[in-house]
N, C-alpha and C. Protein backbone atom coordinates (compact mmCIF):
# COMPACT_ATOMS: atom_id res chain seq x y z
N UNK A 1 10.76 -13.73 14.75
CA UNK A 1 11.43 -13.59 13.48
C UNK A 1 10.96 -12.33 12.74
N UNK A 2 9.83 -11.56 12.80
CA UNK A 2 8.88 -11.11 11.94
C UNK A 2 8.86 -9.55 12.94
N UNK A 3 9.63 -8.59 13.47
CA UNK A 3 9.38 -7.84 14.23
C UNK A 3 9.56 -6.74 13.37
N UNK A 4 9.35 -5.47 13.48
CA UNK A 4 8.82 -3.86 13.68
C UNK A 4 9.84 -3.36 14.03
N UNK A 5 11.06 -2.72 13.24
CA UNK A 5 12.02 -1.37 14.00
C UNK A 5 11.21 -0.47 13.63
N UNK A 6 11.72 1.10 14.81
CA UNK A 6 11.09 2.19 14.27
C UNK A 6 11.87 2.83 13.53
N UNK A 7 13.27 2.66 13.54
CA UNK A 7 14.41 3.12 12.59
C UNK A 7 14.87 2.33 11.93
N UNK A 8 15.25 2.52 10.40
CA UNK A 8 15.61 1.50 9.12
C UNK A 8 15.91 2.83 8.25
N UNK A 9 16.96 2.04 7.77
CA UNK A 9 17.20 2.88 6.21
C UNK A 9 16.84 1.81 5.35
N UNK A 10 16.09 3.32 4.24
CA UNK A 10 14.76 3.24 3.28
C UNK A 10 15.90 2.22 2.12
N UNK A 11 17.15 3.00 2.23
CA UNK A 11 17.93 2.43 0.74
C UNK A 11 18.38 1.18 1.06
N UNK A 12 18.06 0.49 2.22
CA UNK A 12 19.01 -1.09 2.32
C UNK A 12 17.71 -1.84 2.10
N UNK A 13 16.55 -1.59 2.17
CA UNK A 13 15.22 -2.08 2.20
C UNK A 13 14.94 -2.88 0.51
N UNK A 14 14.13 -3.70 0.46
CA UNK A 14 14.23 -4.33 -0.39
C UNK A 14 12.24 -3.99 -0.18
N UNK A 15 11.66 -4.11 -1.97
CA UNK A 15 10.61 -3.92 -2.13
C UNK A 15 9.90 -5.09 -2.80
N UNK A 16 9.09 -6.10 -2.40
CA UNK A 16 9.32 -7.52 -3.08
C UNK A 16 7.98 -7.23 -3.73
N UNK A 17 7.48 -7.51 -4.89
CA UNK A 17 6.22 -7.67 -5.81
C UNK A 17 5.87 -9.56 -5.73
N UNK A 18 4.96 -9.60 -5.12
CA UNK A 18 4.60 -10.85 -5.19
C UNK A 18 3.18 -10.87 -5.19
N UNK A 19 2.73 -12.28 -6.49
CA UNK A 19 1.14 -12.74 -6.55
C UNK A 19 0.81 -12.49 -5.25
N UNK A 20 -0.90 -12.53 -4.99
CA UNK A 20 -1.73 -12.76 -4.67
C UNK A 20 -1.99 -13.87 -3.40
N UNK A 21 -1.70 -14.75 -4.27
CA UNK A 21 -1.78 -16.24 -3.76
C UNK A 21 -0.70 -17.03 -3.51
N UNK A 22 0.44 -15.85 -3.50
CA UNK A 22 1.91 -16.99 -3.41
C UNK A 22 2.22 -17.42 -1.68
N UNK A 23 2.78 -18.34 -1.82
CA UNK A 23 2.71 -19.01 -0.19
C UNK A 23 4.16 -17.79 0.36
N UNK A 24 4.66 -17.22 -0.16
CA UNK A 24 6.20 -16.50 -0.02
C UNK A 24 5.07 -15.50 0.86
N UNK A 25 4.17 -14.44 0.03
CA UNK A 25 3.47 -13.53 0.38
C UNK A 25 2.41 -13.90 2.10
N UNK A 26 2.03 -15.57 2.12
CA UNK A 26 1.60 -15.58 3.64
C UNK A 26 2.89 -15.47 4.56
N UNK A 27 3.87 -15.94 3.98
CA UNK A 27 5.21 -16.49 5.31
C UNK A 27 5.05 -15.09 5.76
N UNK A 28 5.32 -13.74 4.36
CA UNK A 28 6.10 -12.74 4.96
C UNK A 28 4.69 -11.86 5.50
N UNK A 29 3.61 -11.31 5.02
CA UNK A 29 2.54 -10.68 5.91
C UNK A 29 1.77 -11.17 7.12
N UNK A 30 1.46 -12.72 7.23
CA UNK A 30 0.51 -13.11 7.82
C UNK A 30 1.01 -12.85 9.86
N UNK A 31 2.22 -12.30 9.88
CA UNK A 31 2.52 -11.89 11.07
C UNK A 31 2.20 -10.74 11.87
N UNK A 32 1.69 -10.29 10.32
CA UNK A 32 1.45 -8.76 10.85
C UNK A 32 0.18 -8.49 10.61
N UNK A 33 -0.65 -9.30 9.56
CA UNK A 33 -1.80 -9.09 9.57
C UNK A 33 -2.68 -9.55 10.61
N UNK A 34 -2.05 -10.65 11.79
CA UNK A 34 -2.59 -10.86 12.66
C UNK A 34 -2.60 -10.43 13.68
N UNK A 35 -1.78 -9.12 13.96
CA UNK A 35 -1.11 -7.94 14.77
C UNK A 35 -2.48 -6.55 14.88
N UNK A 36 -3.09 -7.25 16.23
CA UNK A 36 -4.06 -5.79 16.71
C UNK A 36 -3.77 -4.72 15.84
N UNK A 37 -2.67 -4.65 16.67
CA UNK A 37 -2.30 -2.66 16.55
C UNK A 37 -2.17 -2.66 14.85
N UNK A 38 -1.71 -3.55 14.09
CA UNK A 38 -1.37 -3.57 12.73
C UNK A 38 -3.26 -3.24 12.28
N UNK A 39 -4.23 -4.33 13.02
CA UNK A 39 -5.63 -4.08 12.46
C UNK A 39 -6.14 -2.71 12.56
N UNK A 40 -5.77 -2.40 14.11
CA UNK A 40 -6.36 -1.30 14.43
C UNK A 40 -5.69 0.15 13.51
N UNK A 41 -4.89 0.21 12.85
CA UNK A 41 -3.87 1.22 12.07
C UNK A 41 -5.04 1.15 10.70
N UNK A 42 -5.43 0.03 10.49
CA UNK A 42 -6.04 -0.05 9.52
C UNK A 42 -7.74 0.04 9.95
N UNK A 43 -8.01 0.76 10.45
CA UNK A 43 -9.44 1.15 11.06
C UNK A 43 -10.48 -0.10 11.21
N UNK A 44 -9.17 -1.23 12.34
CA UNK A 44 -10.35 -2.74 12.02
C UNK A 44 -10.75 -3.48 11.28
N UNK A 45 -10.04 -2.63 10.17
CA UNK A 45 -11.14 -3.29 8.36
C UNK A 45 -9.81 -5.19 8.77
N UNK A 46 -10.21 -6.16 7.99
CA UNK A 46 -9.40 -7.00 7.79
C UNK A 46 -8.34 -6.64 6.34
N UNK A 47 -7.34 -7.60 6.66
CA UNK A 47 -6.62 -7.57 5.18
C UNK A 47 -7.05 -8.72 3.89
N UNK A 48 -7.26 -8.78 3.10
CA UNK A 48 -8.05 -9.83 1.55
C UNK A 48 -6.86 -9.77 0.94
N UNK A 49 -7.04 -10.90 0.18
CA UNK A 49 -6.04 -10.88 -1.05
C UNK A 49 -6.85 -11.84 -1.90
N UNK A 50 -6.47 -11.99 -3.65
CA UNK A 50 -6.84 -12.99 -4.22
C UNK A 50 -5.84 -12.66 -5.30
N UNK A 51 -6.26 -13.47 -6.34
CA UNK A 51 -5.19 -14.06 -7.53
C UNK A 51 -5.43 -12.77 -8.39
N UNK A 52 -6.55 -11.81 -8.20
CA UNK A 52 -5.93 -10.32 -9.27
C UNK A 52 -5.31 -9.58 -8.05
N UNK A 53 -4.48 -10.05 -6.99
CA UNK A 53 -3.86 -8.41 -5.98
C UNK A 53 -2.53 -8.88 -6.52
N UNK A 54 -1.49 -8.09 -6.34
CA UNK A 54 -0.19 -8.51 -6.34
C UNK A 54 0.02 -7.46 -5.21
N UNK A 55 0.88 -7.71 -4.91
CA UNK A 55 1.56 -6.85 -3.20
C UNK A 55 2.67 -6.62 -3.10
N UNK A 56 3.33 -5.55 -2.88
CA UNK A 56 4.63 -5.31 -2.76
C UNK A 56 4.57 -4.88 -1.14
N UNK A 57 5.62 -5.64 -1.05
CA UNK A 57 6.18 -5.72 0.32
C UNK A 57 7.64 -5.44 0.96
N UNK A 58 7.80 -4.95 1.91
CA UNK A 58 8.74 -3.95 2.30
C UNK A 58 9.65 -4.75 3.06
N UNK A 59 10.89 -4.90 3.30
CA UNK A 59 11.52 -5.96 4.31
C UNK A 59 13.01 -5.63 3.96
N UNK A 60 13.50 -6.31 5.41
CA UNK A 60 14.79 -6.08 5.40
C UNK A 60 15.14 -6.59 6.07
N UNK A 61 16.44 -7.82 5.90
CA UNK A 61 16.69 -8.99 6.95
C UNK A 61 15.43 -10.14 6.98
N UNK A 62 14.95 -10.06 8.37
CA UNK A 62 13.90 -10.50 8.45
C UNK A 62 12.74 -9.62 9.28
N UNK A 63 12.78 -8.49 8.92
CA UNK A 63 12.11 -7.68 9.61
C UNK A 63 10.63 -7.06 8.31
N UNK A 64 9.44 -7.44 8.30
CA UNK A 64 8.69 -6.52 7.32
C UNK A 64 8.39 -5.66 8.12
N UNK A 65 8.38 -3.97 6.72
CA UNK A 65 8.04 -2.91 7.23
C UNK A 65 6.85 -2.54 6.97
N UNK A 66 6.14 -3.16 6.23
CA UNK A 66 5.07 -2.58 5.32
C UNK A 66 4.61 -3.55 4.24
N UNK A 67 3.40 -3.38 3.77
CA UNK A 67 2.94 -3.87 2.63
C UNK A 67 1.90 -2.79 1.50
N UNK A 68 1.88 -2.99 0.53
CA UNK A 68 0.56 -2.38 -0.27
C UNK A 68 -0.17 -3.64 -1.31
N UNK A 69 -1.32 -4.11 -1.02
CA UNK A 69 -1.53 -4.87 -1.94
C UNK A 69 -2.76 -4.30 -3.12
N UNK A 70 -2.23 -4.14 -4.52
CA UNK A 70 -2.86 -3.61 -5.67
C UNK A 70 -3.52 -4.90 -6.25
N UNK A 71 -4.81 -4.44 -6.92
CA UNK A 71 -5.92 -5.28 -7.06
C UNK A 71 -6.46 -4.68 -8.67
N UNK A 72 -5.98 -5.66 -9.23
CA UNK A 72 -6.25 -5.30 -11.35
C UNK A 72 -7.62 -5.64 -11.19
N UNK A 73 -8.81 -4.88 -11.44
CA UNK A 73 -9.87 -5.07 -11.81
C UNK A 73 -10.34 -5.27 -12.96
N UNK A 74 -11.46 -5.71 -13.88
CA UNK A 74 -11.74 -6.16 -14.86
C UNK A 74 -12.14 -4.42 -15.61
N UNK A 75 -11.99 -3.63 -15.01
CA UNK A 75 -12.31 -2.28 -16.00
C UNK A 75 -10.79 -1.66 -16.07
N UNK A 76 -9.61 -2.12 -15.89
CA UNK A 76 -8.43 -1.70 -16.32
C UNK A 76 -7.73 -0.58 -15.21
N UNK A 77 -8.53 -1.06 -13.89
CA UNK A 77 -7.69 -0.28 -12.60
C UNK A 77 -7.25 -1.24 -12.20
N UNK A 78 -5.65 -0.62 -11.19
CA UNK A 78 -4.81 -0.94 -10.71
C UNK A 78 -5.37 -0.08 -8.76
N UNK A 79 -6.09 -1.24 -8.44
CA UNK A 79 -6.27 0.03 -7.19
C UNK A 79 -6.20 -0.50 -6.17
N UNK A 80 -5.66 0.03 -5.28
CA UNK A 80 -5.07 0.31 -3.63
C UNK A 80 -6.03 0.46 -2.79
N UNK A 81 -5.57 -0.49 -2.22
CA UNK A 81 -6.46 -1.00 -0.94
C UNK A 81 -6.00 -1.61 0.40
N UNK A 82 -6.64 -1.12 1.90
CA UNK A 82 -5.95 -1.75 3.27
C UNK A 82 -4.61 -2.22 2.84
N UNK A 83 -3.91 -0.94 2.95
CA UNK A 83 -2.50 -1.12 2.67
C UNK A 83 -1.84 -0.91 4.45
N UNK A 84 -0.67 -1.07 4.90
CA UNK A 84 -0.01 -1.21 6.12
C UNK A 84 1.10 -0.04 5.71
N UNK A 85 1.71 0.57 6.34
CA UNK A 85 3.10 0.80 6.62
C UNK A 85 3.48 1.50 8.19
N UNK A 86 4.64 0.32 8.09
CA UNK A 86 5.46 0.87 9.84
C UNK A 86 5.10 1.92 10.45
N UNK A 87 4.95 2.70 11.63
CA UNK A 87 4.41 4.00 12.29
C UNK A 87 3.85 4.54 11.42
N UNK A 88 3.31 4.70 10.43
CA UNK A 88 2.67 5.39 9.10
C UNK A 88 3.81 6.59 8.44
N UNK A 89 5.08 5.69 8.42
CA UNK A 89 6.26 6.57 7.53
C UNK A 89 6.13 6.74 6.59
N UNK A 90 6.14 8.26 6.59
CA UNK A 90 5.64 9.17 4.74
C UNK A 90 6.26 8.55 3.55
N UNK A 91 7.95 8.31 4.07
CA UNK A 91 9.15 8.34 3.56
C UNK A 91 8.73 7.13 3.25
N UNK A 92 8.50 5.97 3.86
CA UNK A 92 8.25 4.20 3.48
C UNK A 92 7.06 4.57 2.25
N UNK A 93 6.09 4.40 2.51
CA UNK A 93 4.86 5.10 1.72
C UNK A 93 4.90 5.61 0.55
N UNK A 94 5.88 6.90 0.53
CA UNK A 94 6.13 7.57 -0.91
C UNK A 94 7.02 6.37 -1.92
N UNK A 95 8.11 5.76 -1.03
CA UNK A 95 8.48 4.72 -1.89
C UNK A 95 7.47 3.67 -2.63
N UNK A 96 6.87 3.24 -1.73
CA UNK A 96 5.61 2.10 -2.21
C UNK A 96 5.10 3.27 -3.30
N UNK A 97 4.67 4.05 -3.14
CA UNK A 97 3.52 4.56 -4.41
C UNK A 97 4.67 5.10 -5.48
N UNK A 98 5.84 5.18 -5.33
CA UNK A 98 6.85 5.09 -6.30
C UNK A 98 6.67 4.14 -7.43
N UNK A 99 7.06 3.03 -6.49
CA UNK A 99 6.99 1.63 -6.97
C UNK A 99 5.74 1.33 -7.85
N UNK A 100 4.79 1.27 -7.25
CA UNK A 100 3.29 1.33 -7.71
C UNK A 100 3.01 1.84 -8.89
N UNK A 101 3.23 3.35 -9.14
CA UNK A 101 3.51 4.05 -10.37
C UNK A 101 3.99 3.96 -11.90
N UNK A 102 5.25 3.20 -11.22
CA UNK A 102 6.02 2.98 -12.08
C UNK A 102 5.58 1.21 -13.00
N UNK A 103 5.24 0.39 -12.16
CA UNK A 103 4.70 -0.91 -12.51
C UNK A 103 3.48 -0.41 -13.14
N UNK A 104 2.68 0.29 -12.85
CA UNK A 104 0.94 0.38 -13.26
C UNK A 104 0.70 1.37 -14.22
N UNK A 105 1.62 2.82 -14.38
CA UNK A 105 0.84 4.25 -14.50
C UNK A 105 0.96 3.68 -16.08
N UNK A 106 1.23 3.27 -17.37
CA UNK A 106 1.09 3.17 -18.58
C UNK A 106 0.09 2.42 -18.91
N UNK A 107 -0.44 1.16 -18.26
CA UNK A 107 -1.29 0.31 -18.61
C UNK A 107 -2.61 0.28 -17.87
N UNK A 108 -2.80 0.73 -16.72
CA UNK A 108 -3.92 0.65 -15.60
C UNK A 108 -4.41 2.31 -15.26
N UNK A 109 -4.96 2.67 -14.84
CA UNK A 109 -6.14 3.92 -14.26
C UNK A 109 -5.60 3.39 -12.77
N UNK A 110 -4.50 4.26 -12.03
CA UNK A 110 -4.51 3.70 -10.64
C UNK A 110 -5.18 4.58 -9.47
N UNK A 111 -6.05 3.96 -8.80
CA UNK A 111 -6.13 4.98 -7.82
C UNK A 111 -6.53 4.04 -6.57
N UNK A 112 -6.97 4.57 -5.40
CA UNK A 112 -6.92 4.19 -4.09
C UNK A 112 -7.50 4.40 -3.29
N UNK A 113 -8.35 3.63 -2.50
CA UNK A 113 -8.93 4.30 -0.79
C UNK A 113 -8.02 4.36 0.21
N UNK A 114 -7.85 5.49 0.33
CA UNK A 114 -6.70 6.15 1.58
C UNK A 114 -6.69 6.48 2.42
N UNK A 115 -6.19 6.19 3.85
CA UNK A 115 -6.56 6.79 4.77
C UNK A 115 -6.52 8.36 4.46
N UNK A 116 -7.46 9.21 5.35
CA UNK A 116 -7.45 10.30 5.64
C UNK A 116 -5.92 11.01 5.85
N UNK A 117 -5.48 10.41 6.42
CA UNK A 117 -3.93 10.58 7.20
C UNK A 117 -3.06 10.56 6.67
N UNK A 118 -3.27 9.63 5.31
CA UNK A 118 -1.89 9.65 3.77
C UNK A 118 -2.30 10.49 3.29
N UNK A 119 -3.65 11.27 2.99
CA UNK A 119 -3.59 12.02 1.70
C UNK A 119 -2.46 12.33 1.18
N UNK A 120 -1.93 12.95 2.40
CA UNK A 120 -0.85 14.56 1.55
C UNK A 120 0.36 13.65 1.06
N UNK A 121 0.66 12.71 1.44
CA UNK A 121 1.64 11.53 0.74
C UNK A 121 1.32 11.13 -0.62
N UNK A 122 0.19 10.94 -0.50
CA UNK A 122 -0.72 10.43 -2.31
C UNK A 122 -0.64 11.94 -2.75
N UNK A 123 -0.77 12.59 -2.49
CA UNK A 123 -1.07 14.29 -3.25
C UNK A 123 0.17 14.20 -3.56
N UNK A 124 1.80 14.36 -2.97
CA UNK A 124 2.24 14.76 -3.32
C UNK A 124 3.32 13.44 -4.32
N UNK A 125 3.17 12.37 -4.15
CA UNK A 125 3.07 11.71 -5.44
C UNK A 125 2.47 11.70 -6.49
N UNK A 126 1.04 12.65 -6.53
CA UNK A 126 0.43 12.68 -7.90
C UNK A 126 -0.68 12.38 -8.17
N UNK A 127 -1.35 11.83 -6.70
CA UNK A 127 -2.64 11.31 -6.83
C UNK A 127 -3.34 12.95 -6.57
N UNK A 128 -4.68 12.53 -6.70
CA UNK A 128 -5.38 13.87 -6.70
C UNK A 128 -7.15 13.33 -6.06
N UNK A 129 -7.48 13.92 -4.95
CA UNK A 129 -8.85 13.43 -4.45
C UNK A 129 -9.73 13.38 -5.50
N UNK A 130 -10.76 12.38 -5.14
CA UNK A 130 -11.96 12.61 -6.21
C UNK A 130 -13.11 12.42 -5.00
N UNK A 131 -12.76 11.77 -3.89
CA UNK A 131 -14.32 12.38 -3.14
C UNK A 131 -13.34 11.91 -1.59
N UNK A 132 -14.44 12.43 -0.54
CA UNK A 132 -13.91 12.40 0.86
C UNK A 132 -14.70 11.82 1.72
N UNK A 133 -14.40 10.78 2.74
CA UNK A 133 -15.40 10.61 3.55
C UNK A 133 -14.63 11.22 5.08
N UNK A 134 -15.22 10.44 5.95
CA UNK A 134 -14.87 10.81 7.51
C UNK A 134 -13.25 10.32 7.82
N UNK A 135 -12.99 9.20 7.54
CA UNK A 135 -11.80 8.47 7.78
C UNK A 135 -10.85 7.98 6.38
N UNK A 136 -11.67 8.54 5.13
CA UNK A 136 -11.16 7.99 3.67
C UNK A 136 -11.25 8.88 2.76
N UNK A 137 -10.01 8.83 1.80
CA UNK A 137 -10.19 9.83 0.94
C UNK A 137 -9.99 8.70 -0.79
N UNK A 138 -11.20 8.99 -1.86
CA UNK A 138 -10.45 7.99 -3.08
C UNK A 138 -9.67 8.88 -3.69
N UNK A 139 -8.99 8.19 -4.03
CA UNK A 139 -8.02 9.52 -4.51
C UNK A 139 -7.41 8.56 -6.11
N UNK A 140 -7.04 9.41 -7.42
CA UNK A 140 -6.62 8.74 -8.45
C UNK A 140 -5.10 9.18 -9.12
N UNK A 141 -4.42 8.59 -9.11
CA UNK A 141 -2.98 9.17 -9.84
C UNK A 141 -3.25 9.61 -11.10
N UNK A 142 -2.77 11.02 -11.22
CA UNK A 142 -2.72 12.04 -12.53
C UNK A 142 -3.80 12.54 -12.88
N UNK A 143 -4.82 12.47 -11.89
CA UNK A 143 -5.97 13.02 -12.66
C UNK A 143 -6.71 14.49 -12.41
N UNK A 144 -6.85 14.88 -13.62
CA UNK A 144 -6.63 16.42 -13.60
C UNK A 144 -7.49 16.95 -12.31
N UNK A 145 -7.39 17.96 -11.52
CA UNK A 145 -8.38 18.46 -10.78
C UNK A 145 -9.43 18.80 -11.59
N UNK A 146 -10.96 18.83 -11.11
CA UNK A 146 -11.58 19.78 -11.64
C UNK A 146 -12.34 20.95 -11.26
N UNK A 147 -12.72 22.04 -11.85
CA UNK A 147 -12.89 23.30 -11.38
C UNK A 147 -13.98 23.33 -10.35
């Protein structure tokens, strides 16, 4: 029920925001979070959730493409974490941090641990690095470079 195209159009796609803890959010990820290649995309780390993530999730028919699940912390971030998307499509991706933006950027400080491999997707939505490791970059939406 729960399979992977490598071709989809972005505009028939539906972007679902759901709690944390909603049973809707296991039906539709828990297929993929139990998916090797889905772990291994995500450098092994596992996927978490709790009652501050909400997750927007990517789907169409019955096919998910993707997920991002955002995590409200008690200091007023909105931040991104072991997020998924299909072959790692820029195009899927830039939508999610669309989305993301637009729900968070007035009320929350959003920013994210990113793969190495999205940066230039987060850059060119607006995020901006603030430090680098080997495989991760944190990176924060709107925040000024500094010299």
């Amino acid at each position: 029920m729960y399979n992977i195209r490598s071709f989809y159009n972005l505009s028939d796609m539906t972007i679902e925001k759901l709690d944390g803890t909603s049973p809707r959010l296991y039906t539709l990820v828990a297929p993929l979070v139990m998916r090797r290649s889905v772990l291994r995309q995500n450098n092994n780390y596992p996927f978490w959730t709790s009652r501050a993530h909400t997750w927007f999730v990517a789907w169409e028919g019955e096919t998910v493409f993707g997920f991002v699940p955002v995590e409200i912390t008690d200091g007023g971030v909105a931040k991104i974490n072991n997020y998924y998307v299909s072959g790692d499509d820029p195009r899927l991706l830039s939508r999610f941090l669309r989305e993301i933006i637009q729900y968070y950027h007035r009320d929350y400080t959003i920013r994210s641990m990113t793969l190495l491999r999205h940066a230039e997707v987060f850059r060119t939505e607006g995020f901006v690095p603030t430090k680098e490791w080997t495989q991760y970059v944190t990176m924060q939406y709107g925040k000024k470079r500094q010299p």
